[in-house]
Protein backbone atom coordinates (compact mmCIF):
# COMPACT_ATOMS: atom_id res chain seq x y z
CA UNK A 1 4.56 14.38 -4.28
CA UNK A 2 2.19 15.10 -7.75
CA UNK A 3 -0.12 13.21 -9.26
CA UNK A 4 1.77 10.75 -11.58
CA UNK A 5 -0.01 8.67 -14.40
CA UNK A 6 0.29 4.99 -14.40
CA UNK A 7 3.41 4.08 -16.85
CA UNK A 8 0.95 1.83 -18.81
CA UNK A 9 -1.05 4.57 -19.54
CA UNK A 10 1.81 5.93 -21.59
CA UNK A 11 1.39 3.17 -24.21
CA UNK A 12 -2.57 4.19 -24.84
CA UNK A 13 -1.23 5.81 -28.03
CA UNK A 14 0.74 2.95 -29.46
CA UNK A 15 -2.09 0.26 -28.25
CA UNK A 16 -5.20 1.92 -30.54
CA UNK A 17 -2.56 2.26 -33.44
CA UNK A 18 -2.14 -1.17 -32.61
CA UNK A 19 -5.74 -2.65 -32.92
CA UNK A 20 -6.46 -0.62 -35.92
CA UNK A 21 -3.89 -1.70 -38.04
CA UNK A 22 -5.03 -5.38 -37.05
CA UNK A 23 -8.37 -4.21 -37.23
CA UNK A 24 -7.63 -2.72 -40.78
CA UNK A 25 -5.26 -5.44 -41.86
CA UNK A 26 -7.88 -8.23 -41.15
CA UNK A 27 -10.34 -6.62 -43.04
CA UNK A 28 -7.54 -5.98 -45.94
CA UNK A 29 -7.58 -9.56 -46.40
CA UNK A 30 -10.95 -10.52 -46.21
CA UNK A 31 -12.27 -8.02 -48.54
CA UNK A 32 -8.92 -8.38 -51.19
CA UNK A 33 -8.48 -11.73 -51.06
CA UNK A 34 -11.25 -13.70 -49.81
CA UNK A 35 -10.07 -15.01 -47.16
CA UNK A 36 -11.18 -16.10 -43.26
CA UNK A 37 -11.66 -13.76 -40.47
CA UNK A 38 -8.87 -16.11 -39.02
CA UNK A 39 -6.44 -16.53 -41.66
CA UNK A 40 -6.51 -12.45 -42.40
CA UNK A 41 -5.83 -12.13 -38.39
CA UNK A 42 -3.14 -14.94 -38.31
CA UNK A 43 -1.71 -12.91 -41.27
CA UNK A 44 -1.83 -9.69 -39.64
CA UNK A 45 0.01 -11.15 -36.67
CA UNK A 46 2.86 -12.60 -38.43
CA UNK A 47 3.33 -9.46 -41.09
CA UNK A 48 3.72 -7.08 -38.16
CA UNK A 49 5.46 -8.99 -35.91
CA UNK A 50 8.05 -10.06 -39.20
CA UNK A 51 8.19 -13.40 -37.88
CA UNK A 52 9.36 -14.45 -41.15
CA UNK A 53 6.75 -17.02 -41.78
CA UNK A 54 5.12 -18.00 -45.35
CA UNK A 55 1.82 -16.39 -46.60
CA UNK A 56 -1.40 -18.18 -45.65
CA UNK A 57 -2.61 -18.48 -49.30
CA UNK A 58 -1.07 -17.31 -52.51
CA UNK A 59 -1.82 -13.68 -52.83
CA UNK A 60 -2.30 -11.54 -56.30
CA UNK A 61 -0.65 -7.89 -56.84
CA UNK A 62 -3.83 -6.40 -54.84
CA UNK A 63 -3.04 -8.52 -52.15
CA UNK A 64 1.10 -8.26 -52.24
CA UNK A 65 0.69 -4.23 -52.55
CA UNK A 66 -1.64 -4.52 -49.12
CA UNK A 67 1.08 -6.33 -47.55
CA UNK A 68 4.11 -4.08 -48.14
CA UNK A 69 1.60 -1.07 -46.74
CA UNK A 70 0.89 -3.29 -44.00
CA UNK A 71 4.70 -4.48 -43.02
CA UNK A 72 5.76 -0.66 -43.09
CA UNK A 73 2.82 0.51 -41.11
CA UNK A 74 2.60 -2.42 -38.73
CA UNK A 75 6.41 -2.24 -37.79
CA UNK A 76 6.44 1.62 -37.67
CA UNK A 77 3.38 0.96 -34.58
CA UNK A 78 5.31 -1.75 -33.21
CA UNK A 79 8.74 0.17 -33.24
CA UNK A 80 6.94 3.15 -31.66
CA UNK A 81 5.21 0.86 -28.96
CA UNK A 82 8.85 -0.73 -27.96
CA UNK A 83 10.18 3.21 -27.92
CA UNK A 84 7.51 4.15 -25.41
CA UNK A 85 8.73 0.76 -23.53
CA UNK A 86 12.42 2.03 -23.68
CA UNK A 87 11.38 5.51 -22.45
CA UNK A 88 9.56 4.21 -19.37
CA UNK A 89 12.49 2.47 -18.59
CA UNK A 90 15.12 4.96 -18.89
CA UNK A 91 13.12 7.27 -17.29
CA UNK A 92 12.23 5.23 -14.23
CA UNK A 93 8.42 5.67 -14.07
CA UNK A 94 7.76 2.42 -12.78
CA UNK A 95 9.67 3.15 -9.75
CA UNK A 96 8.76 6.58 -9.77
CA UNK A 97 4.57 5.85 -9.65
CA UNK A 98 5.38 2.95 -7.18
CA UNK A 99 7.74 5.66 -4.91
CA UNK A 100 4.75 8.42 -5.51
CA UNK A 101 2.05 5.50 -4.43
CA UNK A 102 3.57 4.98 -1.06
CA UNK A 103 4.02 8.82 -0.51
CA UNK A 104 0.17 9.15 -1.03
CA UNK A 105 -0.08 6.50 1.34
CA UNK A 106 1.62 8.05 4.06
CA UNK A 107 0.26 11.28 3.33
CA UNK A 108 -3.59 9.85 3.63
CA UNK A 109 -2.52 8.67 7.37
CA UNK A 110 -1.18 11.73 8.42
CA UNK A 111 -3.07 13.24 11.42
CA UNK A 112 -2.02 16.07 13.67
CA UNK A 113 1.07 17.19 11.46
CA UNK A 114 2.72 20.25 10.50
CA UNK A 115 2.68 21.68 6.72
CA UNK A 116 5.96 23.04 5.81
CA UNK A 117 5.66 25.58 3.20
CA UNK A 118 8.95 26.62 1.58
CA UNK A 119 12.08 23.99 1.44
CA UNK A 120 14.32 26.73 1.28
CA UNK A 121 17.51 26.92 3.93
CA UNK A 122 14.75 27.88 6.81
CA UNK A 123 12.54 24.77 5.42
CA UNK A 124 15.46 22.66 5.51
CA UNK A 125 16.17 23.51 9.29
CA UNK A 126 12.68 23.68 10.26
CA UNK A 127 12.50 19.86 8.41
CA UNK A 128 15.86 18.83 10.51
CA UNK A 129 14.51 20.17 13.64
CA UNK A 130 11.06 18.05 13.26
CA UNK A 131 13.32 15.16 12.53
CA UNK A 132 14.92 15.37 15.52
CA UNK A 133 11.58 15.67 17.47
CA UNK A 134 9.83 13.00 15.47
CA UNK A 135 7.49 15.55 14.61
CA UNK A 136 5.01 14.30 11.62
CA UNK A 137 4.88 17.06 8.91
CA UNK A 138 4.62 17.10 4.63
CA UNK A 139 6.56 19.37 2.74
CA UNK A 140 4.97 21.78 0.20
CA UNK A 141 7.41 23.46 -2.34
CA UNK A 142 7.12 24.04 -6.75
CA UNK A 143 10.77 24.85 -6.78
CA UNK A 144 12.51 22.49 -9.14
CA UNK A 145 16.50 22.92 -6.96
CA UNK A 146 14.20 22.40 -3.80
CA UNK A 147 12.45 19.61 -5.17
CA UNK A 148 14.91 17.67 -6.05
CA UNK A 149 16.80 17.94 -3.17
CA UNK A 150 13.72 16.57 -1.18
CA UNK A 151 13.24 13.72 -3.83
CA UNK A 152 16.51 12.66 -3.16
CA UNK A 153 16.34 12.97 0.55
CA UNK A 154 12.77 10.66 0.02
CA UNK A 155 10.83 12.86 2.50
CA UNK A 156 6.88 13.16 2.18
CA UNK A 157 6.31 16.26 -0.26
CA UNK A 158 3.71 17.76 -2.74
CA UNK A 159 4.76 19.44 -5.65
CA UNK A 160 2.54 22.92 -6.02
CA UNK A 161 1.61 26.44 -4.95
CA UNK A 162 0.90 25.95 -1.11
CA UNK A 163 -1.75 29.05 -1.63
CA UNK A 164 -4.05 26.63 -3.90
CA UNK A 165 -6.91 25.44 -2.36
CA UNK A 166 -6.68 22.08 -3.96
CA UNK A 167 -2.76 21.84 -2.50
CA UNK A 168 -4.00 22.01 1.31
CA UNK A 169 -6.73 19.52 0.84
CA UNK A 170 -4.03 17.76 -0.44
CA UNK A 171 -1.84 17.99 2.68
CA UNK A 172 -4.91 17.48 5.10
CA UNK A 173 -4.93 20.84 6.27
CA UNK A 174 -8.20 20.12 7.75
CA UNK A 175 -6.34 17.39 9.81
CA UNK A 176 -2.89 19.29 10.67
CA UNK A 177 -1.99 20.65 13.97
CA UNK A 178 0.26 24.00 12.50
CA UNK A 179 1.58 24.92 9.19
CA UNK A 180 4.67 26.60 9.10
CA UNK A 181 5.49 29.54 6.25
CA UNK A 182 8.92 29.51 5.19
CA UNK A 183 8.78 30.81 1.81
CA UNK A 184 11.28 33.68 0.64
CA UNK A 185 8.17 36.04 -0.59
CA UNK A 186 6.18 38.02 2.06
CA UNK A 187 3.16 38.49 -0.74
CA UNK A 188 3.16 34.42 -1.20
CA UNK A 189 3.49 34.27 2.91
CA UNK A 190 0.42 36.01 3.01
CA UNK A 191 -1.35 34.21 0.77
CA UNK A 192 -0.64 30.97 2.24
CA UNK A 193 -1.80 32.47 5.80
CA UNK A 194 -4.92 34.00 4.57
CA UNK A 195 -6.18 30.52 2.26
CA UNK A 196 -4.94 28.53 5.89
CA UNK A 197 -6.92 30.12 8.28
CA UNK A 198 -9.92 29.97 6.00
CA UNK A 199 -9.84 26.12 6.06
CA UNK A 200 -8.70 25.51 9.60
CA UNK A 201 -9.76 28.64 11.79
CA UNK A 202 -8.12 26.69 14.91
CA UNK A 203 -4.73 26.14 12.82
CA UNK A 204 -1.40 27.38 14.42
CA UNK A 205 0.07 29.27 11.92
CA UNK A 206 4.15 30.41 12.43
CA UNK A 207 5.27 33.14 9.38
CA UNK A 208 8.68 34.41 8.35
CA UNK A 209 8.79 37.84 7.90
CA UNK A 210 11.65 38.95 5.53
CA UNK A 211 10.81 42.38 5.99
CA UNK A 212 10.08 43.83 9.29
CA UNK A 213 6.74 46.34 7.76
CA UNK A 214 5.40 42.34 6.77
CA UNK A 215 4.83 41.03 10.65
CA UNK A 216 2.23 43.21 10.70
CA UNK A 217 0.55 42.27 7.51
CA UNK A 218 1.40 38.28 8.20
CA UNK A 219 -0.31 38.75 12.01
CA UNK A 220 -3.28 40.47 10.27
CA UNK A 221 -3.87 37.77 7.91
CA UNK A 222 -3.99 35.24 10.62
CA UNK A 223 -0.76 33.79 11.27
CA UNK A 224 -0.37 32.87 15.08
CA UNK A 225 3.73 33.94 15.57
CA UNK A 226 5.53 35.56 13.04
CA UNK A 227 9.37 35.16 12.66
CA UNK A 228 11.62 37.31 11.67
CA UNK A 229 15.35 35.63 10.52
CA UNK A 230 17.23 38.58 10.70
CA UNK A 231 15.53 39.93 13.90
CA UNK A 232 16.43 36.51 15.94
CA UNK A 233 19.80 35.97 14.23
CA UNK A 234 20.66 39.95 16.06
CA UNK A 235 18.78 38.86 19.24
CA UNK A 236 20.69 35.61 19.26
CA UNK A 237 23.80 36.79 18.67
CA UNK A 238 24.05 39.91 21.30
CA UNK A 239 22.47 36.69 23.64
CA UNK A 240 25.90 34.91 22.99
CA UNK A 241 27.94 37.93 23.22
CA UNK A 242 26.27 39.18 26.25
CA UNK A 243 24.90 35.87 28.62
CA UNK A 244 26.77 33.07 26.80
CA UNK A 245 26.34 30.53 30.24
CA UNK A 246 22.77 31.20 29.96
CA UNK A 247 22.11 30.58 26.39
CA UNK A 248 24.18 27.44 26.45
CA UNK A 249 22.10 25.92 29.36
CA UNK A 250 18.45 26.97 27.21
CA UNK A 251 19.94 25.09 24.68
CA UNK A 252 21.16 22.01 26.94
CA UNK A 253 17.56 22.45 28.10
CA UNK A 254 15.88 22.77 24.87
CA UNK A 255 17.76 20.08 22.82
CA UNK A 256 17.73 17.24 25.81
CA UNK A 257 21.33 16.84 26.26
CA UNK A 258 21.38 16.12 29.94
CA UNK A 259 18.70 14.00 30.29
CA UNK A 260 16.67 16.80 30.99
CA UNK A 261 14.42 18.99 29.04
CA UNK A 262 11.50 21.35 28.71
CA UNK A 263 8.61 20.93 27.11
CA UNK A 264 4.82 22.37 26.83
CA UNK A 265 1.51 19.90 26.90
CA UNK A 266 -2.14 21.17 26.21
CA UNK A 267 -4.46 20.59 29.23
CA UNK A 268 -7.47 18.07 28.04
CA UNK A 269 -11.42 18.55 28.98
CA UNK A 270 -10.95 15.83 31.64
CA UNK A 271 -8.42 17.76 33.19
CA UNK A 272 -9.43 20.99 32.83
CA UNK A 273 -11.28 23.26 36.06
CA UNK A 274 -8.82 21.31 38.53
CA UNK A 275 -5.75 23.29 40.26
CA UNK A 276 -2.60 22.12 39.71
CA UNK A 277 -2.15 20.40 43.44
CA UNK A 278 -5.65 18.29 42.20
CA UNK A 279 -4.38 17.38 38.74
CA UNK A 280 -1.35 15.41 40.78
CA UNK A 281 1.10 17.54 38.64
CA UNK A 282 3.29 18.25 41.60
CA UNK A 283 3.93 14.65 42.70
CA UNK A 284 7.17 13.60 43.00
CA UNK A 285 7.41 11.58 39.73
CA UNK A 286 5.86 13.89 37.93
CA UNK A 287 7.88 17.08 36.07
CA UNK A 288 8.50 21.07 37.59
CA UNK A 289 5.80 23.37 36.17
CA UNK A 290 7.68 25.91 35.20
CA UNK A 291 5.04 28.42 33.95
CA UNK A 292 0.70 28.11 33.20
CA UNK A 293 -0.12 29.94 29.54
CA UNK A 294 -3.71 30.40 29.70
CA UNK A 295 -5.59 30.71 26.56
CA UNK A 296 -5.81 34.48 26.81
CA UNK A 297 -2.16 34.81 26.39
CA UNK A 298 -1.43 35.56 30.27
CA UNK A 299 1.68 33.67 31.69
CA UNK A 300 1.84 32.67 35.23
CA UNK A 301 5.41 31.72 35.74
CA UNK A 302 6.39 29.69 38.92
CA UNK A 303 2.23 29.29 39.66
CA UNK A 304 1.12 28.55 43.00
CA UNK A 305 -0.70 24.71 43.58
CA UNK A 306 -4.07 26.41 43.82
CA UNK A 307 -3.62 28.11 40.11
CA UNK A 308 -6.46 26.63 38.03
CA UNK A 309 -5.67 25.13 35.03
CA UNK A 310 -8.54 24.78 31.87
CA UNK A 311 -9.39 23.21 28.89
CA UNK A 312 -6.44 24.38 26.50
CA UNK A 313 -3.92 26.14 28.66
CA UNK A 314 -0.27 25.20 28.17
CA UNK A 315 1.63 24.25 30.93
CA UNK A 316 5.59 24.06 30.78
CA UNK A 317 7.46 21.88 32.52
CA UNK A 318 10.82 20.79 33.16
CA UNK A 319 12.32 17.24 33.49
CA UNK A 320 13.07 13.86 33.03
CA UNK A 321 11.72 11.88 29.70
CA UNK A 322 10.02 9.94 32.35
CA UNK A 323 9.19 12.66 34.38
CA UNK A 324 7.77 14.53 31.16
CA UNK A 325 5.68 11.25 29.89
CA UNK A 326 3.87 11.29 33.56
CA UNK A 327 2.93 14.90 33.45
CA UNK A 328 1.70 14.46 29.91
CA UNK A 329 -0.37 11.18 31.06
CA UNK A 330 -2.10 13.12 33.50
CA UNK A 331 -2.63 15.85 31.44
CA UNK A 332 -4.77 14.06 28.78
């Protein structure tokens, strides 16, 4: 999404060439001829417009001369004003500005999204997977193949440098919950990670690496994970070759398949200082807590009921949608 112009705005030009050749023209006959503010404009109306309609009064040579200056200026504006018409039209900017207007819209109401930087084959799979998740997010890409892919798919974009300042604000960085760098340059990655964490210091950033010397330079910037493709494409693939069972049933797990899945949820205030047996998270209805990430990083995997969960720790848990949706209830 850009900032797009109204379409009438293109006609600006062809409206003051417009008034002052009536403006002119009216004057034209007043001063020449003599005659009424009215009469010159009536005259002025139906000599540009070529109407085909007799002359108010009888005119001399001064007055004929005018006339003929007027006719080829007048219908040169006129011509030009229809061509600006015809333009719009071909060009679709009525339907683009009212297509841009409702992405603005939905972009204004965004809250607790993801920014996808990069539409690239990794920003296309990062987009499907969110998709899939009915995950809220905004795409930010300046690449004309990329963005007119996404145009054509109708997905909620902004056309720009995702480094810019301006571009964030734009995306309501200030309001997202991650941002997600999947741009094919490790300079640009950093960039984007460095003018991130400077507006949201709480953001989660993820970063593709393309080289393996950038993780380092992506982490120190402030990006939360960093990704390498080529690094989990070899880990994934000696995974298949070596544990294929395994892999398939993290996936089955992962993706929801058998009516059961995984998933993490962020302990709220209210919740937090209670032990897991207190915050009712191992009723019966209620998902297996699979592991407790504290906020340090630590990992308690399989915790005991008396672990004590805070403000902010992620707890994993496997189950049921309705299962899930309980545990998440009493979470928040």
């Amino acid at each position: 999404m850009r900032r797009t112009e109204h379409p009438l705005l293109r006609f600006r030009l062809a409206v003051i060439l417009l008034v002052i050749v009536i403006v002119v023209g009216t004057a034209g006959y007043t001063l020449i001829d003599g005659w009424s503010v009215l009469d010159s404009f009536y005259m002025v109306i139906i000599t540009i417009s070529t109407v085909g309609y007799t002359e108010v009064h009888p005119q001399g040579e001064a007055g004929r001369l005018f006339t003929s200056a007027l006719i080829i200026v007048g219908v040169g504006t006129m011509l030009y004003g229809f061509g600006v018409f015809a333009e719009a039209l071909t060009d679709n900017a009525f339907g683009r500005y009212r297509r841009d207007r409702h992405l603005r819209q939905d972009l204004d109401h965004l809250h607790d999204h993801f920014i996808i930087c990069g539409y690239g084959r990794i920003g296309t799979q990062v987009v499907a997977e969110f998709e899939d998740h009915k995950v809220p997010y905004v795409v930010i890409d300046q690449t004309e193949e990329a963005l007119e892919r996404i145009r054509a798919e109708n997905r909620l974009h902004i056309e720009g440098d995702a480094s810019k300042e301006e571009i964030l604000k734009l995306a309501g960085i200030e309001r997202a919950r991650g941002l997600v760098s999947a741009v094919d340059s490790d300079e640009r990655a950093v960039y984007i990670v460095l003018a991130a964490r400077a507006f949201n210091p709480n953001l989660y950033i993820v970063a593709r690496a393309g080289r393996p010397d950038s993780i380092r330079r992506l982490e120190l910037a402030g990006a939360t994970r960093t990704i390498s493709p080529y690094v989990m494409a070899g880990h994934r693939m000696a995974e298949l070759a070596i544990r294929p069972a395994m892999v398939d049933v993290l996936d089955t797990l992962h993706h929801g398949e058998a009516g059961i899945g995984v998933q993490e949820m962020v302990v709220a205030a209210a919740t937090g200082g209670k032990t897991l047996e207190e915050s009712g998270l191992l009723g019966s209805n209620t998902a297996r807590v699979l592991a407790v990430r504290k906020r340090d990083g630590s990992v308690n995997v399989n915790p005991s009921p008396a672990i004590r969960i805070e403000d902010g720790d992620l707890v994993i848990a496997l189950g049921t949608e309705d299962q899930l949706f309980a545990s998440a209830s009493l979470l928040r």
